[in-house]
Structure formats: C-alpha cells, structure tokens
Protein backbone atom coordinates (compact mmCIF):
# COMPACT_ATOMS: atom_id res chain seq x y z
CA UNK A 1 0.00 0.00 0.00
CA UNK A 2 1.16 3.42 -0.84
CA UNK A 3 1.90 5.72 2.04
CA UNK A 4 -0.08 8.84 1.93
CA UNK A 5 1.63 10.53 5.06
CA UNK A 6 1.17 14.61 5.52
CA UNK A 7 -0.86 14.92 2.45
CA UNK A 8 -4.30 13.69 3.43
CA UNK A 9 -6.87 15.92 5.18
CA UNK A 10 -7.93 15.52 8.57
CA UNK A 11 -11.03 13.98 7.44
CA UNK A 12 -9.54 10.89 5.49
CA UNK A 13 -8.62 7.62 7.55
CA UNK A 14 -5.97 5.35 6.52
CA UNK A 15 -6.81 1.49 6.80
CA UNK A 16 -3.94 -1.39 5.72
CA UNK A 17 -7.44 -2.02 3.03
CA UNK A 18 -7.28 1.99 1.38
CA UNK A 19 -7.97 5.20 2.51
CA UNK A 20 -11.50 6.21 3.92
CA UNK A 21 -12.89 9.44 3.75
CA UNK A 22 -15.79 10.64 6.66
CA UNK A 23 -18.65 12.43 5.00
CA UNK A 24 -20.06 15.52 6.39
CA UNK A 25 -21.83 15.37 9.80
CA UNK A 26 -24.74 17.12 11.37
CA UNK A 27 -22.29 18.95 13.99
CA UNK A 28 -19.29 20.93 12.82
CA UNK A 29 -15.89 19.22 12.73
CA UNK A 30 -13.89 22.68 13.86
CA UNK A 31 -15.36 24.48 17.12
CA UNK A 32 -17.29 27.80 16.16
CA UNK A 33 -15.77 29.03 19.66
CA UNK A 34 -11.98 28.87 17.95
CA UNK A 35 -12.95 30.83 15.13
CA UNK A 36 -10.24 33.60 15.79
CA UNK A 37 -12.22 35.89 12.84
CA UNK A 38 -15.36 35.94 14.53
CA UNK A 39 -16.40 38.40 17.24
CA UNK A 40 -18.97 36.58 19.12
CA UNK A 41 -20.59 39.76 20.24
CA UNK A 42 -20.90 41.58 16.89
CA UNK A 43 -22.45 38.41 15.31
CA UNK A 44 -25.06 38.47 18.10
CA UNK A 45 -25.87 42.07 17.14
CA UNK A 46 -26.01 41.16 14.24
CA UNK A 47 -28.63 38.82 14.22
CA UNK A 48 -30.42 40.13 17.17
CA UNK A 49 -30.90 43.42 14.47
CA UNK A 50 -31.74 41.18 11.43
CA UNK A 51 -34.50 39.77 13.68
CA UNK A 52 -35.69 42.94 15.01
CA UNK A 53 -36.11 43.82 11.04
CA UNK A 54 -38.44 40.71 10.49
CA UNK A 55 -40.61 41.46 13.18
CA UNK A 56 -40.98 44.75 12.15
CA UNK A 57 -42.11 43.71 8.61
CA UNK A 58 -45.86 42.26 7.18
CA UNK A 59 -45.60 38.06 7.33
CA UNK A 60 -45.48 38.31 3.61
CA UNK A 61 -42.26 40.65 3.04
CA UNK A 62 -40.46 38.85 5.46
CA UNK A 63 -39.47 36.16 3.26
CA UNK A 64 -38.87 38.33 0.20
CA UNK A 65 -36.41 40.24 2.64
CA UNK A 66 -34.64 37.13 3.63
CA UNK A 67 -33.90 35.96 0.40
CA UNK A 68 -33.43 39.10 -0.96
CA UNK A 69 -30.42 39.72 1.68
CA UNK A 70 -28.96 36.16 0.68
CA UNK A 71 -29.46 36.40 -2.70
CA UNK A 72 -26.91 39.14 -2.88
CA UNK A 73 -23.35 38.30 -1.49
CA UNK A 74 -21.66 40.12 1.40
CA UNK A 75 -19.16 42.73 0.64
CA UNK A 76 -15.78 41.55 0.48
CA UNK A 77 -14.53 44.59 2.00
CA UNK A 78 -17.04 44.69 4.76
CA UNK A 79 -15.55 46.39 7.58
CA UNK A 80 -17.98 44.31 10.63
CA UNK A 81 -17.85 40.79 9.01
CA UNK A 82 -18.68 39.21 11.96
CA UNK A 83 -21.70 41.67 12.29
CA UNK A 84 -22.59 40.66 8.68
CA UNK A 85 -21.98 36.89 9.53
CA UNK A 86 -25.19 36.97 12.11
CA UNK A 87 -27.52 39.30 10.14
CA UNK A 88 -27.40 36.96 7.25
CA UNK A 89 -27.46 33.33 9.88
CA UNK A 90 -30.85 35.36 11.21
CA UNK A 91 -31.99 35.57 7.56
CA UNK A 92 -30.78 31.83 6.80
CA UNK A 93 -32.55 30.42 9.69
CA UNK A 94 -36.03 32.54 8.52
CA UNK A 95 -35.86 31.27 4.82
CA UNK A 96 -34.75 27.56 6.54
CA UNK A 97 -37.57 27.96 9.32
CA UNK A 98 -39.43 30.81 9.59
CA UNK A 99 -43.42 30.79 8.59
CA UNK A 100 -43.98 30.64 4.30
C-alpha cells in the first residue's frame, strides 16, 4: 500500500485495506468558539438586528427580505464581518424555518 503521510486531510482515515474518507456530519468538525475571525458579540448584534427587522415587517415581506439579503453576497470589503456573519445566519434560519 502506498503511504499517503502529511498529504491527506484531517477527514480521510488510513486502513492497511485503502484510505476512507468521513462524510459531512450534522455537527461541525472545527469548534465555532476557535474561530479567531469571529467576534462573538458583533455576530449576536447582528442577528439580534436582522430579527428585530423581520418582526418589524408584514408576514409576507419577510421572506422576500430574507432571500433578498442572501441572494446578494456580502461585501468583500465589509468592515464588521462578523456583524454581517449573524444578520445573514438570522436571515438563513427565517428562509430555513421561519413561517412561508
């Protein structure tokens, strides 16, 4: 068997019968909390504000405002990314499970 050493991903196993790769799992493989370009605070903001916008809005532009916001990609040269980073998880969790 060939030996794959420092080349392989953390998600691939090696077995003396080939090399086995684990698929995707419902919880995240790195931990959210070591995310050094997050600021856990601004993210909350900005979700807590994306949320306050929903409520604010008629049942039927709520969805259209969702989408709308992920339709568009962030700015790449967003100066709050992490504030950006909530706003649109609020957004993603209304189109996933908010009322249609």
């Amino acid at each position: 068997m060939k030996d794959h050493g420092e080349d392989l991903p953390d998600l691939d196993i090696v077995t003396p019968y080939g090399v086995v790769t684990r698929l995707p799992t419902s919880f995240p493989i790195y931990d959210a909390e070591l995310d050094a370009h997050l600021d856990a605070d601004l993210f909350q903001k900005g979700f807590e504000d994306a949320e306050a916008e929903l409520c604010a809005l008629p049942l039927p532009w709520r969805m259209r405002l969702a989408t709308k916001v992920l339709d568009s990609p962030p700015d790449p040269d967003d100066d709050e990314p992490s504030y950006t980073r909530g706003y649109r998880a609020a957004m993603y969790g209304y189109v996933r499970h908010g009322r249609r």
